[in-house]
PDB file of N, CA and C in Angstrom:
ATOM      1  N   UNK A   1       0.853  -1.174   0.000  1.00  0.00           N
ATOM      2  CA  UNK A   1       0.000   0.000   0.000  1.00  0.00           C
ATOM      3  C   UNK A   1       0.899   1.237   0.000  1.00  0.00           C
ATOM      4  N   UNK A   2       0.580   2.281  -1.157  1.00  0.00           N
ATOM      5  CA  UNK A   2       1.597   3.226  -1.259  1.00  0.00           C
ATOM      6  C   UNK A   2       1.089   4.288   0.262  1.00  0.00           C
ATOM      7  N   UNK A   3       2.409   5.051   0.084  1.00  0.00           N
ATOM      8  CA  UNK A   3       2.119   5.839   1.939  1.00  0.00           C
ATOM      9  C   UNK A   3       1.354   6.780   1.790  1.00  0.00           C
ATOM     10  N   UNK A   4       0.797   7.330   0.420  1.00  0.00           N
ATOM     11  CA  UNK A   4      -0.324   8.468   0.601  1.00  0.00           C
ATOM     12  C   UNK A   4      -1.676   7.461   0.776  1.00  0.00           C
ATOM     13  N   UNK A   5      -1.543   6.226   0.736  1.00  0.00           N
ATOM     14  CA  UNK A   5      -2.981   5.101   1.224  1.00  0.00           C
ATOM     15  C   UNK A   5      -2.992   5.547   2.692  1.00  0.00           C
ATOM     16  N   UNK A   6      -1.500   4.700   3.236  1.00  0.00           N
ATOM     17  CA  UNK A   6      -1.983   4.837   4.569  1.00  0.00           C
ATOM     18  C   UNK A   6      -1.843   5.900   5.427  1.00  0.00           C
ATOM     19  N   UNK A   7      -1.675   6.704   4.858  1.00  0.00           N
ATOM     20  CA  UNK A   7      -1.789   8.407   5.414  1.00  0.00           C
ATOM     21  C   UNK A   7      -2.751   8.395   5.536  1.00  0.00           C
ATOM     22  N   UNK A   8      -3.737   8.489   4.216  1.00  0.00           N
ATOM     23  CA  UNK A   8      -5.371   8.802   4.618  1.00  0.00           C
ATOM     24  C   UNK A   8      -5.951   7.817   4.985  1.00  0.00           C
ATOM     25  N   UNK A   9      -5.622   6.443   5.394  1.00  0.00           N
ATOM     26  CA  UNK A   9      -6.185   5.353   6.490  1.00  0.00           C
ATOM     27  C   UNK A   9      -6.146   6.052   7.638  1.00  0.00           C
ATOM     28  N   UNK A  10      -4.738   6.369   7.960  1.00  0.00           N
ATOM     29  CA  UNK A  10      -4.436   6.843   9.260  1.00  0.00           C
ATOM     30  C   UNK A  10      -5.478   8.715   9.298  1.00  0.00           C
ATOM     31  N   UNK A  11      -5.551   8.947   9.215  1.00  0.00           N
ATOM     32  CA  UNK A  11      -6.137  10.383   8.523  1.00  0.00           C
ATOM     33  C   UNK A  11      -7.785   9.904   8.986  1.00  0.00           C
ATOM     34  N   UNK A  12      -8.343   8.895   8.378  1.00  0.00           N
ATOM     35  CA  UNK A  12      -9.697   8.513   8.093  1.00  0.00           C
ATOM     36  C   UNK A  12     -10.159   8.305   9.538  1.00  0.00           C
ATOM     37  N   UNK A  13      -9.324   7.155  10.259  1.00  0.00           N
ATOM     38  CA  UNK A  13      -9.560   7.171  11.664  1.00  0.00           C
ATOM     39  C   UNK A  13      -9.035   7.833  12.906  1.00  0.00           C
ATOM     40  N   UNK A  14      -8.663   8.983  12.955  1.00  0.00           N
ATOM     41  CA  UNK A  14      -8.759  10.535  13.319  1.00  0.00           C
ATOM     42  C   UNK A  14      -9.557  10.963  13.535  1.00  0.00           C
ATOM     43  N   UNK A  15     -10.559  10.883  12.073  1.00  0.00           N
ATOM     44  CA  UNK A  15     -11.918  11.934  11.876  1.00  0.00           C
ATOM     45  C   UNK A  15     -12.801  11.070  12.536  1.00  0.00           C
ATOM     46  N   UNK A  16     -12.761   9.309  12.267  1.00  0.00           N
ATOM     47  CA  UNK A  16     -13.825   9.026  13.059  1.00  0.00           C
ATOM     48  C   UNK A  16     -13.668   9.485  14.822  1.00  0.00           C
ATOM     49  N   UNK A  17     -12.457   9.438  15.114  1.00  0.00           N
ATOM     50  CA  UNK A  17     -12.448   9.432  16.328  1.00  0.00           C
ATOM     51  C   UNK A  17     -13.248  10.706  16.948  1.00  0.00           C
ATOM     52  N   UNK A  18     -12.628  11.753  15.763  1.00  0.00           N
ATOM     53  CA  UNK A  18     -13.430  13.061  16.457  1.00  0.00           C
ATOM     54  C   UNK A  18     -14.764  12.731  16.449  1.00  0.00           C
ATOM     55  N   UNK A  19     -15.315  12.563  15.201  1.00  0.00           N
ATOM     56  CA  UNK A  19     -16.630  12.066  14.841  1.00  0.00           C
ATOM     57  C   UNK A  19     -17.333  11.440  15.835  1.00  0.00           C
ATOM     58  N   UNK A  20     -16.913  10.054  16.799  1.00  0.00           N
ATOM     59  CA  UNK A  20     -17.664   9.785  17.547  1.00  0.00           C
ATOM     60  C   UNK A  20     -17.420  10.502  18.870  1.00  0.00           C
ATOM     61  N   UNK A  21     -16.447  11.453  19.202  1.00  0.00           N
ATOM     62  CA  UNK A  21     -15.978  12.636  20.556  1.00  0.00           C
ATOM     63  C   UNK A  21     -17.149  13.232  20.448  1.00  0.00           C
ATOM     64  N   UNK A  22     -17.515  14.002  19.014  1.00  0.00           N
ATOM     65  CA  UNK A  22     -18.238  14.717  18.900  1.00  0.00           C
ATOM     66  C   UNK A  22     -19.970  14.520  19.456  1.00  0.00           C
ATOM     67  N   UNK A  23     -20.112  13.344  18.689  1.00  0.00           N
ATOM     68  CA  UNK A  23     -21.465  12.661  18.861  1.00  0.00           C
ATOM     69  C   UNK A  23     -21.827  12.080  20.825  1.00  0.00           C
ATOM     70  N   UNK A  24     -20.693  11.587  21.070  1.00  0.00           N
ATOM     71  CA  UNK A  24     -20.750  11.856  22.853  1.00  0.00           C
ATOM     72  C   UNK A  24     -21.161  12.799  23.601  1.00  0.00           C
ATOM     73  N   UNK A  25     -20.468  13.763  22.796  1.00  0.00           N
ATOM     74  CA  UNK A  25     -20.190  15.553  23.804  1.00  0.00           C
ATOM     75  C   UNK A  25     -22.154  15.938  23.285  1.00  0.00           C
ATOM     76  N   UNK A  26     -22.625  15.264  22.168  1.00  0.00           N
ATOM     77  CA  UNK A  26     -23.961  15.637  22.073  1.00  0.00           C
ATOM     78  C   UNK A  26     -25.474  15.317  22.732  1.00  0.00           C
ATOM     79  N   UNK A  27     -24.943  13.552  22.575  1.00  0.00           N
ATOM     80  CA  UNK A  27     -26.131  12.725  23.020  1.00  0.00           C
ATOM     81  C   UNK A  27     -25.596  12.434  24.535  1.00  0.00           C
ATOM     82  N   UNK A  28     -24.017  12.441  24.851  1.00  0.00           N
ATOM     83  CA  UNK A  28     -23.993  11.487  26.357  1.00  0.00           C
ATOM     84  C   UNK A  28     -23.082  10.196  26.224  1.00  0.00           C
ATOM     85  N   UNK A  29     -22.784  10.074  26.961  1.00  0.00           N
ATOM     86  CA  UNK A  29     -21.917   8.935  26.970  1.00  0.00           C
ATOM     87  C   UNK A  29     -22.803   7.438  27.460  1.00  0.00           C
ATOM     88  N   UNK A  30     -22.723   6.571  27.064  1.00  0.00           N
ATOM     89  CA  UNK A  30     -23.832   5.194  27.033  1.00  0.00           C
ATOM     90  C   UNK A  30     -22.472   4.152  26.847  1.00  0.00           C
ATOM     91  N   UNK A  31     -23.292   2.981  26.750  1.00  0.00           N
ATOM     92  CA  UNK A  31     -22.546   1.477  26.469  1.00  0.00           C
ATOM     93  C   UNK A  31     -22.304   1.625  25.155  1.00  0.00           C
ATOM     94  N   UNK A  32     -23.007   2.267  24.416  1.00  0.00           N
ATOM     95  CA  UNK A  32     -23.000   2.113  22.791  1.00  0.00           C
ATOM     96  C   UNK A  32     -21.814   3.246  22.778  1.00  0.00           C
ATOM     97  N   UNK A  33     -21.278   4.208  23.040  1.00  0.00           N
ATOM     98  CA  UNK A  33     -20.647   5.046  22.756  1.00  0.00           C
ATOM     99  C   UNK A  33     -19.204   4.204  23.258  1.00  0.00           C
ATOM    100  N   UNK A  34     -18.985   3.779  24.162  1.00  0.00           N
ATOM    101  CA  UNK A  34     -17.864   3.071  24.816  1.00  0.00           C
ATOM    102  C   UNK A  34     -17.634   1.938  23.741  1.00  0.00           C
ATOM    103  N   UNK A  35     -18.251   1.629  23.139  1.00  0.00           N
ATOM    104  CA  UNK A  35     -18.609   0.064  22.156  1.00  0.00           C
ATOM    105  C   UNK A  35     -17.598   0.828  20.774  1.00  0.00           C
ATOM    106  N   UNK A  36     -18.113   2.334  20.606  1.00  0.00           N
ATOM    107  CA  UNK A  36     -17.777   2.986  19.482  1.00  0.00           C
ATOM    108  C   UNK A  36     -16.368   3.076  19.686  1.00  0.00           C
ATOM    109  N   UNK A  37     -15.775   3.601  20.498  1.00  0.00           N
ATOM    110  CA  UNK A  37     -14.725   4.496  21.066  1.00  0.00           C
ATOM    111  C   UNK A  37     -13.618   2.757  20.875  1.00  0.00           C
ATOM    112  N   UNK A  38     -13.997   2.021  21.560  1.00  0.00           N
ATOM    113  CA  UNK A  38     -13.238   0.757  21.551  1.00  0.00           C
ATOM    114  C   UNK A  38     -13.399   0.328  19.920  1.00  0.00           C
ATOM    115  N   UNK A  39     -14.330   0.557  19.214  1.00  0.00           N
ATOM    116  CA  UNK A  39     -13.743   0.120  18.078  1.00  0.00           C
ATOM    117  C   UNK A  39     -12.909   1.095  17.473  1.00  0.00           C
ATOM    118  N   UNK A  40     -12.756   2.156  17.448  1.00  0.00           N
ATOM    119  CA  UNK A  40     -11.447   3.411  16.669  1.00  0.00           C
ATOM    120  C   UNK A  40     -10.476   3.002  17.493  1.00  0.00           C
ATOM    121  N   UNK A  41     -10.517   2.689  19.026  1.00  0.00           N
ATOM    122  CA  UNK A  41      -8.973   1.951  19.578  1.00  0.00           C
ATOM    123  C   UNK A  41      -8.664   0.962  18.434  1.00  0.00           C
ATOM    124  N   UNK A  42      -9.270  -0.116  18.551  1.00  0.00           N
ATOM    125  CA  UNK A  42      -8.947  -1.369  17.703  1.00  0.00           C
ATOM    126  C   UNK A  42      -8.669  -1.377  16.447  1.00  0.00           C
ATOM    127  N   UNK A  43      -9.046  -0.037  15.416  1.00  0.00           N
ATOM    128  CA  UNK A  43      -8.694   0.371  14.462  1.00  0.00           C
ATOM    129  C   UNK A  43      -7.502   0.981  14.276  1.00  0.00           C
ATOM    130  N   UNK A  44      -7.195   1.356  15.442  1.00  0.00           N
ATOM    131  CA  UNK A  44      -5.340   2.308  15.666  1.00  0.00           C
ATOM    132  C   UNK A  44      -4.547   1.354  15.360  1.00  0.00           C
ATOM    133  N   UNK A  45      -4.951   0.191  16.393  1.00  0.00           N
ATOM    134  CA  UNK A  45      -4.406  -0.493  16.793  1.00  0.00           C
ATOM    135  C   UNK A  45      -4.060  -1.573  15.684  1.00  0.00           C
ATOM    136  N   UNK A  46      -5.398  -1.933  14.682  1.00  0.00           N
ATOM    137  CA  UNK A  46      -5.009  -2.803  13.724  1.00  0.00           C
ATOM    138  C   UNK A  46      -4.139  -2.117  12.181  1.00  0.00           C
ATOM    139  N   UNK A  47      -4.058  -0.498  12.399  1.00  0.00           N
ATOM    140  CA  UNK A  47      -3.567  -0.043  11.801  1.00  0.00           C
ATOM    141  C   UNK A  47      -1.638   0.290  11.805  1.00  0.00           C
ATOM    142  N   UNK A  48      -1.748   0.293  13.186  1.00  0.00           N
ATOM    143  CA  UNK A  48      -0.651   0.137  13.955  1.00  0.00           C
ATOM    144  C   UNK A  48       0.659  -0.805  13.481  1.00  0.00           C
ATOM    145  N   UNK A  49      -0.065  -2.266  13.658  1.00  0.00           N
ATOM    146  CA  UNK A  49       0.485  -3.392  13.628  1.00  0.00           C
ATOM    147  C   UNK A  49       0.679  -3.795  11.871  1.00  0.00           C
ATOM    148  N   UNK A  50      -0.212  -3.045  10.899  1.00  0.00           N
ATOM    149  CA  UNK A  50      -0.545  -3.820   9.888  1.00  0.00           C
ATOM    150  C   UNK A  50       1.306  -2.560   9.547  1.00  0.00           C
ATOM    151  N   UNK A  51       1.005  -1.328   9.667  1.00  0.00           N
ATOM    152  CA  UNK A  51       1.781  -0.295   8.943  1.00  0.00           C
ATOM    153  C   UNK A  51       2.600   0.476   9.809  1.00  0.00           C
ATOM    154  N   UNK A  52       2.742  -0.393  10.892  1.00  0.00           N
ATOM    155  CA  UNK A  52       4.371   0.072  11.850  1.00  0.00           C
ATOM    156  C   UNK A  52       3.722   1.657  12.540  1.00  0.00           C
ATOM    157  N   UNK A  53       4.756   2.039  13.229  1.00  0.00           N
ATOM    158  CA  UNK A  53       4.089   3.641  13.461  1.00  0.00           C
ATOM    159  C   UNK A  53       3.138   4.370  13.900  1.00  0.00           C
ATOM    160  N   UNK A  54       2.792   4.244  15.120  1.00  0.00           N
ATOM    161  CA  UNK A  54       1.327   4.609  16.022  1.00  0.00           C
ATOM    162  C   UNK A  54       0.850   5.524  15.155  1.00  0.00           C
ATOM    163  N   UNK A  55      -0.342   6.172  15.267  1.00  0.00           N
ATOM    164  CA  UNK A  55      -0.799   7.483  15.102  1.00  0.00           C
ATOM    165  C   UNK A  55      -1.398   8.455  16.225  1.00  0.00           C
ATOM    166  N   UNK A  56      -0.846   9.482  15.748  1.00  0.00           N
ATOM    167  CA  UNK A  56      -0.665  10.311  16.607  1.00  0.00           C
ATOM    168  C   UNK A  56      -1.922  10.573  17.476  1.00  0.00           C
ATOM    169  N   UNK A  57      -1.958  10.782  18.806  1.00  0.00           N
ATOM    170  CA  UNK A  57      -3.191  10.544  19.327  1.00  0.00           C
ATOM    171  C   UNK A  57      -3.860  11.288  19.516  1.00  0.00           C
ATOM    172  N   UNK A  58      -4.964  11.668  19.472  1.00  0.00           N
ATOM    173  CA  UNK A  58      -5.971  12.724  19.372  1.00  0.00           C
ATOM    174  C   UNK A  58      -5.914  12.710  21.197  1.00  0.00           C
ATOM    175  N   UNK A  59      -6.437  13.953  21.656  1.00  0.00           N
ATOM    176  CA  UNK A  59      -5.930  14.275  22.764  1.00  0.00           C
ATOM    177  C   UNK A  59      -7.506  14.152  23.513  1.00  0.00           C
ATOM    178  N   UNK A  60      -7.847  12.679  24.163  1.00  0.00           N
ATOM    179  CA  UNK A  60      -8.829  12.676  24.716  1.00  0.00           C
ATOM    180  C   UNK A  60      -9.270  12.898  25.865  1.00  0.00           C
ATOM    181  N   UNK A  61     -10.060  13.062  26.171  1.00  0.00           N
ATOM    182  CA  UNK A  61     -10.512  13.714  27.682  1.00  0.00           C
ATOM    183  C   UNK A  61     -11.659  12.981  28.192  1.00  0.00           C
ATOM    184  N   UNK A  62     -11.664  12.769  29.178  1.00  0.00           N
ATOM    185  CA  UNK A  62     -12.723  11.964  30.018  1.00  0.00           C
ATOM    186  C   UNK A  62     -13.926  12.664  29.989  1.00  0.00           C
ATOM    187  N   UNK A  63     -14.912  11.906  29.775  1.00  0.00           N
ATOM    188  CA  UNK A  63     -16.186  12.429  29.959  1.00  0.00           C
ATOM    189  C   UNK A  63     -16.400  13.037  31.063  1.00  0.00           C
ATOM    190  N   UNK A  64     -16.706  13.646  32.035  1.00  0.00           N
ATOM    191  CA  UNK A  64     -17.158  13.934  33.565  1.00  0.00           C
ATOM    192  C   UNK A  64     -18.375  14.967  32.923  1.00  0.00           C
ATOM    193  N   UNK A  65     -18.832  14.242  33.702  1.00  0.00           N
ATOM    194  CA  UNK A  65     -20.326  15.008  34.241  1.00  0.00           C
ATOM    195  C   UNK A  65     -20.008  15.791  35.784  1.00  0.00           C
ATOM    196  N   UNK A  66     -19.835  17.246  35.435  1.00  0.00           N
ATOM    197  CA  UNK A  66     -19.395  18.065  36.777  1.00  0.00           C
ATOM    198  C   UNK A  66     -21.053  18.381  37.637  1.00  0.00           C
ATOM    199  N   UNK A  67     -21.597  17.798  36.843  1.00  0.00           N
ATOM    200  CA  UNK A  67     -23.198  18.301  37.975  1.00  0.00           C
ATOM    201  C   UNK A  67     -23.982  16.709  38.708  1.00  0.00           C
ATOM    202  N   UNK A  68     -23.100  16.040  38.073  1.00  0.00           N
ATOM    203  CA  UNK A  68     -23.595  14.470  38.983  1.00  0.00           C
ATOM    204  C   UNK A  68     -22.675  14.757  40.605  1.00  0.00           C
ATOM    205  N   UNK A  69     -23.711  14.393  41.043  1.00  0.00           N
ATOM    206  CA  UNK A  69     -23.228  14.478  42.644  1.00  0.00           C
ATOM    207  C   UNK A  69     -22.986  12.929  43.498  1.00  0.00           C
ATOM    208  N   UNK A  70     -21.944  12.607  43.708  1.00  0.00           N
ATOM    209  CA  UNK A  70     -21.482  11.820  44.361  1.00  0.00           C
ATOM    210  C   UNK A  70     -21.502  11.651  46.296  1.00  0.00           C
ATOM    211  N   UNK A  71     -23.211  11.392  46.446  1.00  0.00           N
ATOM    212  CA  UNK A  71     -23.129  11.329  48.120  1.00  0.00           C
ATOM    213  C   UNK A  71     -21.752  10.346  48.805  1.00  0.00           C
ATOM    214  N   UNK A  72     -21.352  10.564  50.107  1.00  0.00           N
ATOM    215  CA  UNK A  72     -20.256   9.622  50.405  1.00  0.00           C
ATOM    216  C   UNK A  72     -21.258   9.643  52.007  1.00  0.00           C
ATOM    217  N   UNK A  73     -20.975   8.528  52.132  1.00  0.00           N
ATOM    218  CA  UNK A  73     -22.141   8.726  53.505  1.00  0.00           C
ATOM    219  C   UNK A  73     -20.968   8.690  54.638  1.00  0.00           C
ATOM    220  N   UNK A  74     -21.878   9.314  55.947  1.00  0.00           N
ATOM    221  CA  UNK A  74     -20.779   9.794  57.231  1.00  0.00           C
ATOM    222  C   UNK A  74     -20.611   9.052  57.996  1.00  0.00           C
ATOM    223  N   UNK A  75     -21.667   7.999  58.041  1.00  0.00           N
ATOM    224  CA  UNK A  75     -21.706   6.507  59.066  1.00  0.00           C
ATOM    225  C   UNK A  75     -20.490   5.712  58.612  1.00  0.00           C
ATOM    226  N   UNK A  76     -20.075   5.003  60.096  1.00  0.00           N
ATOM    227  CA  UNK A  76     -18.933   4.026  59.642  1.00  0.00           C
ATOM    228  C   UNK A  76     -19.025   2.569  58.514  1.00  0.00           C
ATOM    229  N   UNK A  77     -17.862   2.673  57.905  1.00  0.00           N
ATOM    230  CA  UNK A  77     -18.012   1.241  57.184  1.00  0.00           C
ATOM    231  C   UNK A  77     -17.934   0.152  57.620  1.00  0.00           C
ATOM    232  N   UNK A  78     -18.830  -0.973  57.404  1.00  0.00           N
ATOM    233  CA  UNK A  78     -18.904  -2.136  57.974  1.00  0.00           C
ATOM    234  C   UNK A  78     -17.620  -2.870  58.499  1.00  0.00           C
ATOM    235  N   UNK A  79     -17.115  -3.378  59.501  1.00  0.00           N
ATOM    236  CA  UNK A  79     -15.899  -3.944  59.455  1.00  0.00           C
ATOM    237  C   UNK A  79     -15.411  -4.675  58.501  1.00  0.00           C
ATOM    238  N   UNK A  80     -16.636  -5.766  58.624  1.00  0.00           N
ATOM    239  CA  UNK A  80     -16.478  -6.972  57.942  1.00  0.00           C
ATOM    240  C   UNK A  80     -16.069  -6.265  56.234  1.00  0.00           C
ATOM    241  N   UNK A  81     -16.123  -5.496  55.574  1.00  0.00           N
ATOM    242  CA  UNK A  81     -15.810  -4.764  54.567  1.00  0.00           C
ATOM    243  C   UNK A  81     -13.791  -4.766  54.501  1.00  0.00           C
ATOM    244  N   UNK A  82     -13.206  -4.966  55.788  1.00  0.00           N
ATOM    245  CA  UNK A  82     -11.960  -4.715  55.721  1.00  0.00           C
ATOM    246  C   UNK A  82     -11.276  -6.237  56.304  1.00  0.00           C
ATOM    247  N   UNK A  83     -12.071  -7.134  56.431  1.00  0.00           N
ATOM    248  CA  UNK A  83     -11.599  -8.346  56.798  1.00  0.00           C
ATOM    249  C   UNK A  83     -10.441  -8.604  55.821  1.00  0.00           C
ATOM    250  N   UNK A  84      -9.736  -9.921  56.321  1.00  0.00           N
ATOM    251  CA  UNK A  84      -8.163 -10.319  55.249  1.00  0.00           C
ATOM    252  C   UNK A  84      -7.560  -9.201  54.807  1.00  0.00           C
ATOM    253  N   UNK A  85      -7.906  -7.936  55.176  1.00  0.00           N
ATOM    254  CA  UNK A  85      -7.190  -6.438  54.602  1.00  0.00           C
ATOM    255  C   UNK A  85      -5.770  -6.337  54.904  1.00  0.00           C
ATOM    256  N   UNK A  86      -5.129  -6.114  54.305  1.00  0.00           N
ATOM    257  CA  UNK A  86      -3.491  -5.885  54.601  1.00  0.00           C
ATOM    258  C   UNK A  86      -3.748  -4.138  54.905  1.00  0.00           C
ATOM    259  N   UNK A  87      -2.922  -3.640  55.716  1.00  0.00           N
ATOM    260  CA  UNK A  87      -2.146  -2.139  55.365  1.00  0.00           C
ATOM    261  C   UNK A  87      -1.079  -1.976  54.764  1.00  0.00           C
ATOM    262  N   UNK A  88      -1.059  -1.440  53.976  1.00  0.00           N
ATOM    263  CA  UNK A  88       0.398  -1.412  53.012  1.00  0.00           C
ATOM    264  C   UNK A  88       1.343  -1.075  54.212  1.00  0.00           C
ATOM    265  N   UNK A  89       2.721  -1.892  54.107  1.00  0.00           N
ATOM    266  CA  UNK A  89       3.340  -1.086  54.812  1.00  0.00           C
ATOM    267  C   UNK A  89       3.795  -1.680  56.209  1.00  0.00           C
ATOM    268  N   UNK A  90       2.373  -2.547  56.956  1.00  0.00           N
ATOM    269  CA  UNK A  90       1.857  -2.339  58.263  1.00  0.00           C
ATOM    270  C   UNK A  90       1.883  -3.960  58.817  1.00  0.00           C
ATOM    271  N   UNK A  91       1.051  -4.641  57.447  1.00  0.00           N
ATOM    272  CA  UNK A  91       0.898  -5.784  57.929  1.00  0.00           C
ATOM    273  C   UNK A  91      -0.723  -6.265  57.810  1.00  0.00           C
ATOM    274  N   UNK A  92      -1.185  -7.522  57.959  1.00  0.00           N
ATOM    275  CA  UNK A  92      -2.829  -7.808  58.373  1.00  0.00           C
ATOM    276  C   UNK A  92      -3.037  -7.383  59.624  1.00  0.00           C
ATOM    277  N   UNK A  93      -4.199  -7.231  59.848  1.00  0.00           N
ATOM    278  CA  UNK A  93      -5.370  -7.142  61.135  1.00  0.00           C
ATOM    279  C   UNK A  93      -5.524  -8.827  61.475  1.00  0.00           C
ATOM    280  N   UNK A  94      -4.853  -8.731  62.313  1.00  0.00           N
ATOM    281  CA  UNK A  94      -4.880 -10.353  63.150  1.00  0.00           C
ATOM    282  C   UNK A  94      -5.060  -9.763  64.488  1.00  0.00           C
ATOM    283  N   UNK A  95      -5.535 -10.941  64.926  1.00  0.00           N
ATOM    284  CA  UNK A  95      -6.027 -10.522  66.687  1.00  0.00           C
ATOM    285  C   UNK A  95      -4.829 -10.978  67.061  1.00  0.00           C
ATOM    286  N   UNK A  96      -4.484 -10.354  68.337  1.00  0.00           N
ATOM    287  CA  UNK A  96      -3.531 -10.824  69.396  1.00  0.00           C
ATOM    288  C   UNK A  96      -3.465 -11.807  69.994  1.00  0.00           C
ATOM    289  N   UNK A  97      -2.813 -12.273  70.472  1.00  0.00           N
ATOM    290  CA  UNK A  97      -2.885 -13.536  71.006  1.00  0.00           C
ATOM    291  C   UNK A  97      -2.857 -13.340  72.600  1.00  0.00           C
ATOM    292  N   UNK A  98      -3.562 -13.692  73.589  1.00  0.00           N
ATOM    293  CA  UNK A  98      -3.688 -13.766  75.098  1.00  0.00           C
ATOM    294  C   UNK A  98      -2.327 -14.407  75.575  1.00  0.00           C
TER     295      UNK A  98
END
């Protein structure tokens, strides 16, 4: 494949990528949009391997929703939640021995 092919291969899936950024930033981010996004990975990627030479990466940004509110509640967490827990560093939570 001469290199002005895979220029505009590489070129082609760019635009989709914006293409489906774009269509996110409109409708929302869903399973189907994540479905999309993983296939233009897999397209880099099979483009990658077929014609050497990453392409250059479009500079993506995480979706966040800055008005979803994340409660964290003030009551304690269950113990049993930290059972077999190591502390980095520290060691397990083993009882003492009498």
């Amino acid at each position: 494949m001469p290199n002005s092919e895979i220029a505009e291969l590489r070129q082609s899936v760019q635009r989709v990528r914006k293409a489906v950024g774009a269509v996110r930033r409109r409708f929302g981010d869903s399973a189907a949009m994540r479905r999309l996004d993983n296939d233009v990975d897999r397209l880099e990627i099979d483009v990658t391997e077929s014609f050497g030479t990453p392409l250059i990466p479009c500079a993506r940004t995480p979706i966040i929703d800055r008005n979803e509110v994340v409660l964290v509640a003030d009551t304690p967490y269950d113990p049993e939640l930290w059972r077999d827990a190591d502390d980095e560093g520290i060691g397990g939570h083993r009882p003492q021995a009498c």
